[in-house]
N, C-alpha and C. Protein backbone atom coordinates (compact mmCIF):
# COMPACT_ATOMS: atom_id res chain seq x y z
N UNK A 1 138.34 -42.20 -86.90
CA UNK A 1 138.53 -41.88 -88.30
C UNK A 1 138.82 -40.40 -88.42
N UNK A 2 139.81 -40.09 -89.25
CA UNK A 2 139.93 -38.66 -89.12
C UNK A 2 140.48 -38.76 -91.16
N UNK A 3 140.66 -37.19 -91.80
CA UNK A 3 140.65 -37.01 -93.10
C UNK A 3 140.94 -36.01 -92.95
N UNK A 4 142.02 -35.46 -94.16
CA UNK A 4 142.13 -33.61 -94.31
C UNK A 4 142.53 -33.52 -96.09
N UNK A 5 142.30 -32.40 -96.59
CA UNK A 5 142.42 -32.31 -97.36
C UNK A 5 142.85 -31.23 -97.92
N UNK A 6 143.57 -30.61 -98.83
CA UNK A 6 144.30 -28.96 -98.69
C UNK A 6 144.06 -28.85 -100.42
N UNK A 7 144.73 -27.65 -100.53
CA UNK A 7 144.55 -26.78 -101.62
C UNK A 7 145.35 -25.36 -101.55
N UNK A 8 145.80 -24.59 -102.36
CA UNK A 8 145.96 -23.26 -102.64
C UNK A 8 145.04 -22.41 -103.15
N UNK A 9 145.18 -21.61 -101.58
CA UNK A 9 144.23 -20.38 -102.64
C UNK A 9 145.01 -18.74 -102.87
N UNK A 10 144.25 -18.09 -103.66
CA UNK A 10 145.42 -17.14 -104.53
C UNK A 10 144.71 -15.81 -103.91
N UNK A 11 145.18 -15.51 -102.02
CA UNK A 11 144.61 -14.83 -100.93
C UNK A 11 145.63 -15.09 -100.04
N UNK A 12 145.29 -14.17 -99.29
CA UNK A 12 146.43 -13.97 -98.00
C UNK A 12 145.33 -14.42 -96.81
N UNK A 13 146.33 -15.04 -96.03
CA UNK A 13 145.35 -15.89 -94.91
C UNK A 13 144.30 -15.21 -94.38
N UNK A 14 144.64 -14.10 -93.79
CA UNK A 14 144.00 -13.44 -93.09
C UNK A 14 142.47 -12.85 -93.82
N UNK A 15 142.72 -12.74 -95.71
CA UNK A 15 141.47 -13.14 -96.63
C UNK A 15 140.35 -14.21 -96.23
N UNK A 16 141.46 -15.37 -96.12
CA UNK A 16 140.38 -16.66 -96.02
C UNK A 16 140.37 -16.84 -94.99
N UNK A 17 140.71 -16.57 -93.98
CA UNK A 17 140.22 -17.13 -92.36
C UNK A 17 138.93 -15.98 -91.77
N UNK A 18 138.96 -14.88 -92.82
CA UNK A 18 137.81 -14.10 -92.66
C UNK A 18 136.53 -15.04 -92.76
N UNK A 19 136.72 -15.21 -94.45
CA UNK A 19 135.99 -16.09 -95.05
C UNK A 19 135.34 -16.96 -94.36
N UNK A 20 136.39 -17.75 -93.73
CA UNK A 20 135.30 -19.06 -93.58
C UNK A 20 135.03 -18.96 -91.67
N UNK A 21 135.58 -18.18 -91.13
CA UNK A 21 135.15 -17.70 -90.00
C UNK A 21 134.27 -16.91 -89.54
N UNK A 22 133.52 -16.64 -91.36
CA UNK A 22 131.85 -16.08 -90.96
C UNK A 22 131.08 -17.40 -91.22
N UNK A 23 131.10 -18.24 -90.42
CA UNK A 23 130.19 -19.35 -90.85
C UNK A 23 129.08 -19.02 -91.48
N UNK A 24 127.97 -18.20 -91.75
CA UNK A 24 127.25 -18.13 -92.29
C UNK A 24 127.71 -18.48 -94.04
N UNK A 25 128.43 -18.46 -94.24
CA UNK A 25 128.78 -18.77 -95.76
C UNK A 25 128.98 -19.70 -96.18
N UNK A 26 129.03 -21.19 -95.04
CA UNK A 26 129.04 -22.35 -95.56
C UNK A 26 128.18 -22.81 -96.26
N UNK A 27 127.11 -22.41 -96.12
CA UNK A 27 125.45 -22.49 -96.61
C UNK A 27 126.24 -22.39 -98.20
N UNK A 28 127.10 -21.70 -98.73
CA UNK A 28 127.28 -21.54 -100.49
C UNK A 28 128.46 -22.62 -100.46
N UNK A 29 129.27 -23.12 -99.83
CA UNK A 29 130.20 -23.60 -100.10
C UNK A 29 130.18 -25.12 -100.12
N UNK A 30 129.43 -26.14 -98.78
CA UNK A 30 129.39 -27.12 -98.69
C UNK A 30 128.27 -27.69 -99.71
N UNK A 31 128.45 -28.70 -99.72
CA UNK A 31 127.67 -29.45 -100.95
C UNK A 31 126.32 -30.22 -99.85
N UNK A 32 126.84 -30.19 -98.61
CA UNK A 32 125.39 -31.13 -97.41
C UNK A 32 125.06 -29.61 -96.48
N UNK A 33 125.64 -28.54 -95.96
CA UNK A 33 125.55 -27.38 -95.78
C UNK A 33 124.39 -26.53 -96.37
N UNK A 34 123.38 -26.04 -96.04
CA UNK A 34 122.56 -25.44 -96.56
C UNK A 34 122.61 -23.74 -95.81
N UNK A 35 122.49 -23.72 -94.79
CA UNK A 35 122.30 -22.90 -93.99
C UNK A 35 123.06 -23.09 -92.51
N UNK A 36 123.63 -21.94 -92.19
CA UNK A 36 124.45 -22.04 -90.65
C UNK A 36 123.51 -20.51 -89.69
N UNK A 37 123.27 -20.51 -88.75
CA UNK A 37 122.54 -19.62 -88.24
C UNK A 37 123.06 -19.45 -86.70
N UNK A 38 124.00 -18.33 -87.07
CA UNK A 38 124.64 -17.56 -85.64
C UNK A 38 124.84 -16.44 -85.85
N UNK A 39 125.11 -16.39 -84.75
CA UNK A 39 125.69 -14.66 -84.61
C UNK A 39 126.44 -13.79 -85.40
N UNK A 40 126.37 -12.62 -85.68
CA UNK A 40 127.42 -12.18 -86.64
C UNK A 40 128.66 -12.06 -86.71
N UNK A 41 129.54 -12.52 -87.38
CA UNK A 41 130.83 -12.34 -87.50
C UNK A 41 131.44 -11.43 -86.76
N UNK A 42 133.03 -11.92 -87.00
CA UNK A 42 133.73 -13.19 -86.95
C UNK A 42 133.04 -14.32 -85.64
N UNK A 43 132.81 -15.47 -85.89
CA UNK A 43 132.93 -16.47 -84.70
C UNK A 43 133.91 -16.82 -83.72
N UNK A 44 134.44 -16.74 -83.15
CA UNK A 44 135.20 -16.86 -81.62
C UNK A 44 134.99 -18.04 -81.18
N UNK A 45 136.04 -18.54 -80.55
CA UNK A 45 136.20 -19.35 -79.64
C UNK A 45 134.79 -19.16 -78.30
N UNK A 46 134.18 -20.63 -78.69
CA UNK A 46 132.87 -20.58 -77.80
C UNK A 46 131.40 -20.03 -78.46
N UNK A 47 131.76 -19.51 -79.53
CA UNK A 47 130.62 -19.28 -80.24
C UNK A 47 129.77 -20.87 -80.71
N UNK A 48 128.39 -20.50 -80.02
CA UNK A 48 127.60 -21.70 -81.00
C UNK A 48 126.80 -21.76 -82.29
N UNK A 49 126.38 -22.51 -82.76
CA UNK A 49 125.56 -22.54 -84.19
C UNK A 49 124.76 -23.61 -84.31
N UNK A 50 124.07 -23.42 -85.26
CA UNK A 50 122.76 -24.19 -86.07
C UNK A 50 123.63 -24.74 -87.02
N UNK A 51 123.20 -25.64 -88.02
CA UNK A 51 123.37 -25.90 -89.10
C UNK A 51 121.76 -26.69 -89.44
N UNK A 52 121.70 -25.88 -90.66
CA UNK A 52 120.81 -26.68 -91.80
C UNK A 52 121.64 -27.92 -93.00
N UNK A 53 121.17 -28.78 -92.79
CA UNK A 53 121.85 -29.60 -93.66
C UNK A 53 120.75 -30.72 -94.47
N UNK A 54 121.26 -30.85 -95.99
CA UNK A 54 120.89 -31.43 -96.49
C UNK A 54 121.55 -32.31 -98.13
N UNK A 55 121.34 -33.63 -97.89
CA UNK A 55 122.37 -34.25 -99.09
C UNK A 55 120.58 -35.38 -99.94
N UNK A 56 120.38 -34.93 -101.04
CA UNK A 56 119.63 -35.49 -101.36
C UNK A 56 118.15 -35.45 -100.89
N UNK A 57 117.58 -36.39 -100.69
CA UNK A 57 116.41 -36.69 -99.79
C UNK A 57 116.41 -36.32 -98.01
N UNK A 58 118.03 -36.18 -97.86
CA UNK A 58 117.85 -36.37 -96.24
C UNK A 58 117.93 -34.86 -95.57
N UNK A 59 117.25 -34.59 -94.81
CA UNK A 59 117.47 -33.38 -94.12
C UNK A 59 117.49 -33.26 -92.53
N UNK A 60 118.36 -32.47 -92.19
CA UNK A 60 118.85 -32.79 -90.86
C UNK A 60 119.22 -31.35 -90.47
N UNK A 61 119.19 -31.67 -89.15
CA UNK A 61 120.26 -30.14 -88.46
C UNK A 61 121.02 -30.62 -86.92
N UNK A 62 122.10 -29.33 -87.42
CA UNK A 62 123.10 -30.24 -86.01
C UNK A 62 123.16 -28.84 -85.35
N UNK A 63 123.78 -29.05 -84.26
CA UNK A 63 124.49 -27.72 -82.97
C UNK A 63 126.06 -27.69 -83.06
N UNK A 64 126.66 -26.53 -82.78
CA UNK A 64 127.73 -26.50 -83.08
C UNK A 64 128.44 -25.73 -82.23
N UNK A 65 129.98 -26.12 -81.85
CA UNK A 65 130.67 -24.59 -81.21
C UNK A 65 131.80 -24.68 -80.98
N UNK A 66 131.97 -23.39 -81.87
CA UNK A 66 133.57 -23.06 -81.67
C UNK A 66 134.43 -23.43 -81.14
N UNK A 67 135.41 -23.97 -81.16
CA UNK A 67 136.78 -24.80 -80.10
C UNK A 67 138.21 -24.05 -80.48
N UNK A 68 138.31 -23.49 -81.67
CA UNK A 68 139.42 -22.88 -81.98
C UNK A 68 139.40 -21.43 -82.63
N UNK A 69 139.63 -20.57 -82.88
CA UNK A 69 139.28 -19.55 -83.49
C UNK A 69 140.87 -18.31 -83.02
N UNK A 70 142.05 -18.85 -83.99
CA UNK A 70 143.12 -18.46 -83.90
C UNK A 70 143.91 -18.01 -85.16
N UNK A 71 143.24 -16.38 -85.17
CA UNK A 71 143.70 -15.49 -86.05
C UNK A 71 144.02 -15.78 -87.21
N UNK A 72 143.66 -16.03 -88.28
CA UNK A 72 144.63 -16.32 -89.90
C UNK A 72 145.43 -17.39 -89.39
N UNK A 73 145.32 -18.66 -88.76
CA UNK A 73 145.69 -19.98 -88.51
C UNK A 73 145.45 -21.06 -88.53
N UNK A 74 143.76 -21.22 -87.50
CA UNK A 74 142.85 -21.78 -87.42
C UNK A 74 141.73 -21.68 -87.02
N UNK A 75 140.85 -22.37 -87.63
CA UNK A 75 139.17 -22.22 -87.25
C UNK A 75 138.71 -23.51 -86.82
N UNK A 76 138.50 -24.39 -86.10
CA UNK A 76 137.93 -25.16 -85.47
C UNK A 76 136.62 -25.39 -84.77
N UNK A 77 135.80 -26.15 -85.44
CA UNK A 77 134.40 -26.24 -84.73
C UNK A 77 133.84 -27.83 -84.55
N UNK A 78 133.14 -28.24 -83.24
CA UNK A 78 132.37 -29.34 -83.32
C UNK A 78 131.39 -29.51 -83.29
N UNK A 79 130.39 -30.75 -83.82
CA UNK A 79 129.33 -30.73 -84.49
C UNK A 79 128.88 -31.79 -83.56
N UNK A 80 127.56 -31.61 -83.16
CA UNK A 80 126.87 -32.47 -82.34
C UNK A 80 125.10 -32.71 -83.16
N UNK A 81 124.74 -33.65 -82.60
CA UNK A 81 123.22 -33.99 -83.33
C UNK A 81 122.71 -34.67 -82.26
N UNK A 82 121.41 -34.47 -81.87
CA UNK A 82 120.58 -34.60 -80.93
C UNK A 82 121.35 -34.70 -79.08
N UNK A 83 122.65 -33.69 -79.14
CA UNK A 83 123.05 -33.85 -78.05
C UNK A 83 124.40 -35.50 -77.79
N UNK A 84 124.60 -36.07 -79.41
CA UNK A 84 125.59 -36.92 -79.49
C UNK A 84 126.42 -36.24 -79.63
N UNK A 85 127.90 -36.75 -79.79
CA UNK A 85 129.13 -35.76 -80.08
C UNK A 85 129.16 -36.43 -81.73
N UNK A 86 129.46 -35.74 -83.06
CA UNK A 86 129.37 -36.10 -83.82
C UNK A 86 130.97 -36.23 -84.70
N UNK A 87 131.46 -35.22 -84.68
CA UNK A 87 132.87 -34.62 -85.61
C UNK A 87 133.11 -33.07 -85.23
N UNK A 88 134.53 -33.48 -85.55
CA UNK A 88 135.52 -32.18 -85.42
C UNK A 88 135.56 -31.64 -86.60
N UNK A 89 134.95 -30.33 -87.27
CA UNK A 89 135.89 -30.10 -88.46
C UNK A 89 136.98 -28.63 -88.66
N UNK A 90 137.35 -28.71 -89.19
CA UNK A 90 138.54 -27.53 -89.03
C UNK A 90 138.85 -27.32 -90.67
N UNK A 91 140.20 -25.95 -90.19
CA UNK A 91 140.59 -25.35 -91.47
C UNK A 91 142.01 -24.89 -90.79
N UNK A 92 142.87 -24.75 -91.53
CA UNK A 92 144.36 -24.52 -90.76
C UNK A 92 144.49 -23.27 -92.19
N UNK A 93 145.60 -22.42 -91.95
CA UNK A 93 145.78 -21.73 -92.86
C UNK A 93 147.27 -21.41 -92.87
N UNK A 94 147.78 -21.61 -93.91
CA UNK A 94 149.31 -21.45 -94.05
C UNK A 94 149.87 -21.10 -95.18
N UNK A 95 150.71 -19.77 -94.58
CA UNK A 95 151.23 -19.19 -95.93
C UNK A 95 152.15 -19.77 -96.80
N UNK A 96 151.88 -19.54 -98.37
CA UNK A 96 152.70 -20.60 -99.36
C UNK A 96 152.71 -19.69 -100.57
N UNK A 97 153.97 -19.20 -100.62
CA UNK A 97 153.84 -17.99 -102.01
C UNK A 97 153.72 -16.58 -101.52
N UNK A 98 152.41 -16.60 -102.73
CA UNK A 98 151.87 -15.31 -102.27
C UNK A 98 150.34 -15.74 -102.02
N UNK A 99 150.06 -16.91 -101.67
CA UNK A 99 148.62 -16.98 -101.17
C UNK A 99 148.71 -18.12 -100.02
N UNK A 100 147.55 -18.44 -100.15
CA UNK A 100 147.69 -19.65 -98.60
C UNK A 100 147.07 -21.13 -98.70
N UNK A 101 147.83 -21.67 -97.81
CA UNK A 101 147.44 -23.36 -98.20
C UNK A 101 146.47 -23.24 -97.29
N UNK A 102 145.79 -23.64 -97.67
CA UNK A 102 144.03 -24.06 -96.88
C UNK A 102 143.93 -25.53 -96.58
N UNK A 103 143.87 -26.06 -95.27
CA UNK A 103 143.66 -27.61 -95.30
C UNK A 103 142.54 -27.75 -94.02
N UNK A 104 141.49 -28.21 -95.20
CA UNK A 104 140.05 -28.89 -94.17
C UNK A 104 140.26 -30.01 -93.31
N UNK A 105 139.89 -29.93 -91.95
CA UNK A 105 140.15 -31.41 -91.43
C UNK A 105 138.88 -31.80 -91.04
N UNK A 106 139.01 -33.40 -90.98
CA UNK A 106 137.30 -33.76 -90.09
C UNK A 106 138.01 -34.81 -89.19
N UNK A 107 137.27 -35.17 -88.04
CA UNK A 107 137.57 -35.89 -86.77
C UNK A 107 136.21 -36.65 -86.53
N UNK A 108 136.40 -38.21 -87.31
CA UNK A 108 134.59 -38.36 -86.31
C UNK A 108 134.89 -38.85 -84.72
N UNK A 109 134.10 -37.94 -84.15
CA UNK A 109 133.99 -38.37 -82.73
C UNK A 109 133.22 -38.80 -82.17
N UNK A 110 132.58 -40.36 -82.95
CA UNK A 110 131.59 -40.90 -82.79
C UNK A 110 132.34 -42.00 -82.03
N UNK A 111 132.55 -42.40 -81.03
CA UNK A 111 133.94 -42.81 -80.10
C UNK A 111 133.65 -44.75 -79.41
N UNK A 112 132.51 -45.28 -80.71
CA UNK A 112 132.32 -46.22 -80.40
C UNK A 112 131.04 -46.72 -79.21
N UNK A 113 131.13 -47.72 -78.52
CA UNK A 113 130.35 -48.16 -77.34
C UNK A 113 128.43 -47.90 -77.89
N UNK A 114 127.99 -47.66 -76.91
CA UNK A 114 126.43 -47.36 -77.11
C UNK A 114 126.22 -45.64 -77.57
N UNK A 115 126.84 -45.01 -77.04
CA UNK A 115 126.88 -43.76 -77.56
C UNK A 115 127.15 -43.64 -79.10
N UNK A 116 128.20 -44.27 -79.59
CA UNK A 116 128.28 -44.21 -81.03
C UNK A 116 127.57 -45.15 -81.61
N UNK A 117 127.12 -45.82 -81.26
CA UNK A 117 126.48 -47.18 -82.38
C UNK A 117 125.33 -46.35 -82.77
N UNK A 118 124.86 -45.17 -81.56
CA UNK A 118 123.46 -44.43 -81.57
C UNK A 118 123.75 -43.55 -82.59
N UNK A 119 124.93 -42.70 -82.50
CA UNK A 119 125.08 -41.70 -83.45
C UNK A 119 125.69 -42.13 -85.10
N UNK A 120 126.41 -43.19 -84.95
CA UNK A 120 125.75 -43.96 -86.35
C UNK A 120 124.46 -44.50 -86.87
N UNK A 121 123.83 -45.07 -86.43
CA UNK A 121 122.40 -45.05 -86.77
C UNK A 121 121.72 -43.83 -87.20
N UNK A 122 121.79 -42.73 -85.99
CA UNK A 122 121.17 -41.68 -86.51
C UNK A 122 121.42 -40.80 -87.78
N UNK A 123 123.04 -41.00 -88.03
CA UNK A 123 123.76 -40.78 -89.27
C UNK A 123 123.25 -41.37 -90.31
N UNK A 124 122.80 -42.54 -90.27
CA UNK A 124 122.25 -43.61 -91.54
C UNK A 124 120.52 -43.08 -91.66
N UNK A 125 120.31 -42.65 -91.07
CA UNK A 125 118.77 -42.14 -90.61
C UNK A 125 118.58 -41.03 -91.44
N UNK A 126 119.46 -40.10 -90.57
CA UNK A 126 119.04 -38.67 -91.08
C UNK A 126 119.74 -38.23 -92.10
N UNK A 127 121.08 -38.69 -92.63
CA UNK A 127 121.87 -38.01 -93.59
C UNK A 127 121.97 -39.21 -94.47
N UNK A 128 121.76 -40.39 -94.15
CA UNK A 128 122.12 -41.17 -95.28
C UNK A 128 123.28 -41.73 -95.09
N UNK A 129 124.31 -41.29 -94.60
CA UNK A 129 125.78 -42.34 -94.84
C UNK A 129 126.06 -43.25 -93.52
N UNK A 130 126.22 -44.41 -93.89
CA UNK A 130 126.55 -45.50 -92.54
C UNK A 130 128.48 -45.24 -92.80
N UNK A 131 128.42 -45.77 -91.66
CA UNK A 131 130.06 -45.60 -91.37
C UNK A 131 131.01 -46.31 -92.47
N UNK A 132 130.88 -46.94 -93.31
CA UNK A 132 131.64 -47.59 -94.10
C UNK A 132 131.27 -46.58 -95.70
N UNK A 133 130.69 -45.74 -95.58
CA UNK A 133 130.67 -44.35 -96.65
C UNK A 133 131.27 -42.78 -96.72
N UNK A 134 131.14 -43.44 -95.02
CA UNK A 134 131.28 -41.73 -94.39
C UNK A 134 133.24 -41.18 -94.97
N UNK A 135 134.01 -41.67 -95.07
CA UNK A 135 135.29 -41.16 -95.70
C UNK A 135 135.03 -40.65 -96.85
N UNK A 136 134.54 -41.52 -98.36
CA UNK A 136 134.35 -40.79 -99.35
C UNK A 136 133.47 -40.06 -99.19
N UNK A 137 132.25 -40.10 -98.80
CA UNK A 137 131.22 -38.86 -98.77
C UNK A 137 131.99 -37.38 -98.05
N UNK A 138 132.40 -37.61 -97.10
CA UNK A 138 133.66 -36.59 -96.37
C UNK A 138 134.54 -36.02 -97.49
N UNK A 139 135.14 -36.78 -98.19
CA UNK A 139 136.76 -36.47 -98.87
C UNK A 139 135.86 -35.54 -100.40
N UNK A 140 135.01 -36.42 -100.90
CA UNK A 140 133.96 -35.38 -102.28
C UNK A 140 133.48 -34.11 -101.36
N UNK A 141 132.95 -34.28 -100.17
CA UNK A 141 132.35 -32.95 -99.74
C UNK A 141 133.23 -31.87 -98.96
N UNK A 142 134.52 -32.05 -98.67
CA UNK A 142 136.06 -31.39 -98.45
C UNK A 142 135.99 -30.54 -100.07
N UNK A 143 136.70 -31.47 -101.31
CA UNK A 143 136.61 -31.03 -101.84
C UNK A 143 135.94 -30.32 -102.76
N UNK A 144 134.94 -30.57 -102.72
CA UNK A 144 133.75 -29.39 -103.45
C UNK A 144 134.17 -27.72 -102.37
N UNK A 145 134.04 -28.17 -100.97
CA UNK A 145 134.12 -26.69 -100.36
C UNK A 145 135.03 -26.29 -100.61
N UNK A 146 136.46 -26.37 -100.47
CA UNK A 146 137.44 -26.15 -100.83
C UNK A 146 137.86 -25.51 -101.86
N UNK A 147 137.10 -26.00 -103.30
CA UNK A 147 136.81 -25.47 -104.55
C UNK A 147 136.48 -24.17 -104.31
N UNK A 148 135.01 -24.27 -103.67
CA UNK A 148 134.38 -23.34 -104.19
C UNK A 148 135.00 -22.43 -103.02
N UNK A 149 135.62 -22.62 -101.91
CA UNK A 149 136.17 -21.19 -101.32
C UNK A 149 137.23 -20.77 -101.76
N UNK A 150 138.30 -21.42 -103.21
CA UNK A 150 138.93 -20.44 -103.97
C UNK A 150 138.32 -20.12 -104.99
N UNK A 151 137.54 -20.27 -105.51
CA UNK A 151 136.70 -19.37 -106.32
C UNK A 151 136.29 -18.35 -105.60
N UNK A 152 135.66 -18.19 -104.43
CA UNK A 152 135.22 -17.02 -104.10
C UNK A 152 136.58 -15.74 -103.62
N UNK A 153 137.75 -16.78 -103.00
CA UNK A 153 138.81 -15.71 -102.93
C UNK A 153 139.16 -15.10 -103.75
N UNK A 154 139.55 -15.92 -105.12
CA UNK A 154 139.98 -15.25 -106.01
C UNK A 154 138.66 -14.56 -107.08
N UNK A 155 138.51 -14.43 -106.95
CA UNK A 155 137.22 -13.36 -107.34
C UNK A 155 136.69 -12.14 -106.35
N UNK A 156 137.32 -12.17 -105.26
CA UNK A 156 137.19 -11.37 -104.21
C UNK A 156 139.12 -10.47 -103.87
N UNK A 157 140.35 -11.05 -104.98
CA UNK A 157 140.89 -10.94 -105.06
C UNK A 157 141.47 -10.15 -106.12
C-alpha cells in the first residue's frame, strides 16, 4: 500500500526542506506525532530518531532513520516499531511559481507473511488502526501536516 499527497506552499524549497528536515517539528505538525527526539538539525542521511506518538487513547513510540536527505528535494525516513519494519514516509519538494509543491509520501512496509500479520496486530494494539483503516487515517493525517506546514511557511514568509 503506498499514498501521497501534495500541496503548494508560498516558500522556496530550500525554506521547507529546512523545515521539515528538522524533525523535531513534527511534534506541531502531525495530528498522531507528538514528539520526535534526535539530534540537532538538519537530519542527514543515516540519522536516527524516536518518535512519540499518539491518536486518541493510543500511545506508542517508534525508531526511525534517515534513508534520503537530498538538499531542497527530498527527505525520506523509515519507521520501525518494536524492531518490525513499519512505513516509508517522505516529502519531495518541487519548484512551482514562486513557491514549492510539497508532496508527502507513505510506503507501508508491512510486507505480509508472519512478520507483517505481527506488525499489523501491533498496529491495531498500539495505535488503533487495522489495515483496512490505515489509507484514510494516512490520507486525513497527510493532510492536516501538510496544512499546517504552509501555515508555518507562510508566516515565516
Amino acid at each position: 500500500m503506498s499514498l501521497e499527497e501534495s500541496t503548494v506552499m508560498d516558500a522556496p524549497p530550500e525554506v521547507v526542506y529546512r523545515l521539515v528536515s528538522d524533525l523535531r517539528n513534527m511534534g506541531r505538525w502531525s495530528p498522531e506525532c507528538r514528539k520526535v527526539l534526535v539530534s540537532a538539525p538538519p537530519a542527514r542521511s543515516g540519522t536516527r530518531f524516536v518518535g512519540l506518538n499518539r491518536r486518541g487513547p493510543f500511545l506508542w513510540f517508534t525508531t526511525g532513520r534517515v534513508t534520503q536527505a537530498r538538499q531542497d528535494r527530498e527527505f525520506t525516513f523509515d519507521i520501525e516499531a518494536f524492531g518490525l519494519p513499519i512505513a516509508r514516509w517522505g516529502y519531495r519538494f518541487e519548484p512551482e511559481g514562486t513557491g514549492t509543491r510539497v508532496t508527502e509520501f507513505w510506503q507501508d512496509l508491512r510486507t505480509g507473511g508472519r512478520t507483517g500479520r505481527i506488525a499489523d496486530r501491533l498496529g491495531a494494539i498500539f495505535a488503533g488502526t487495522n489495515p483496512e483503516r490505515r489509507i484514510a487515517v494516512n490520507r486525513a493525517g497527510m493532510r492536516t501536516t501538510l496544512d499546517r506546514i504552509a501555515r508555518e511557511t507562510a508566516a515565516r514568509g
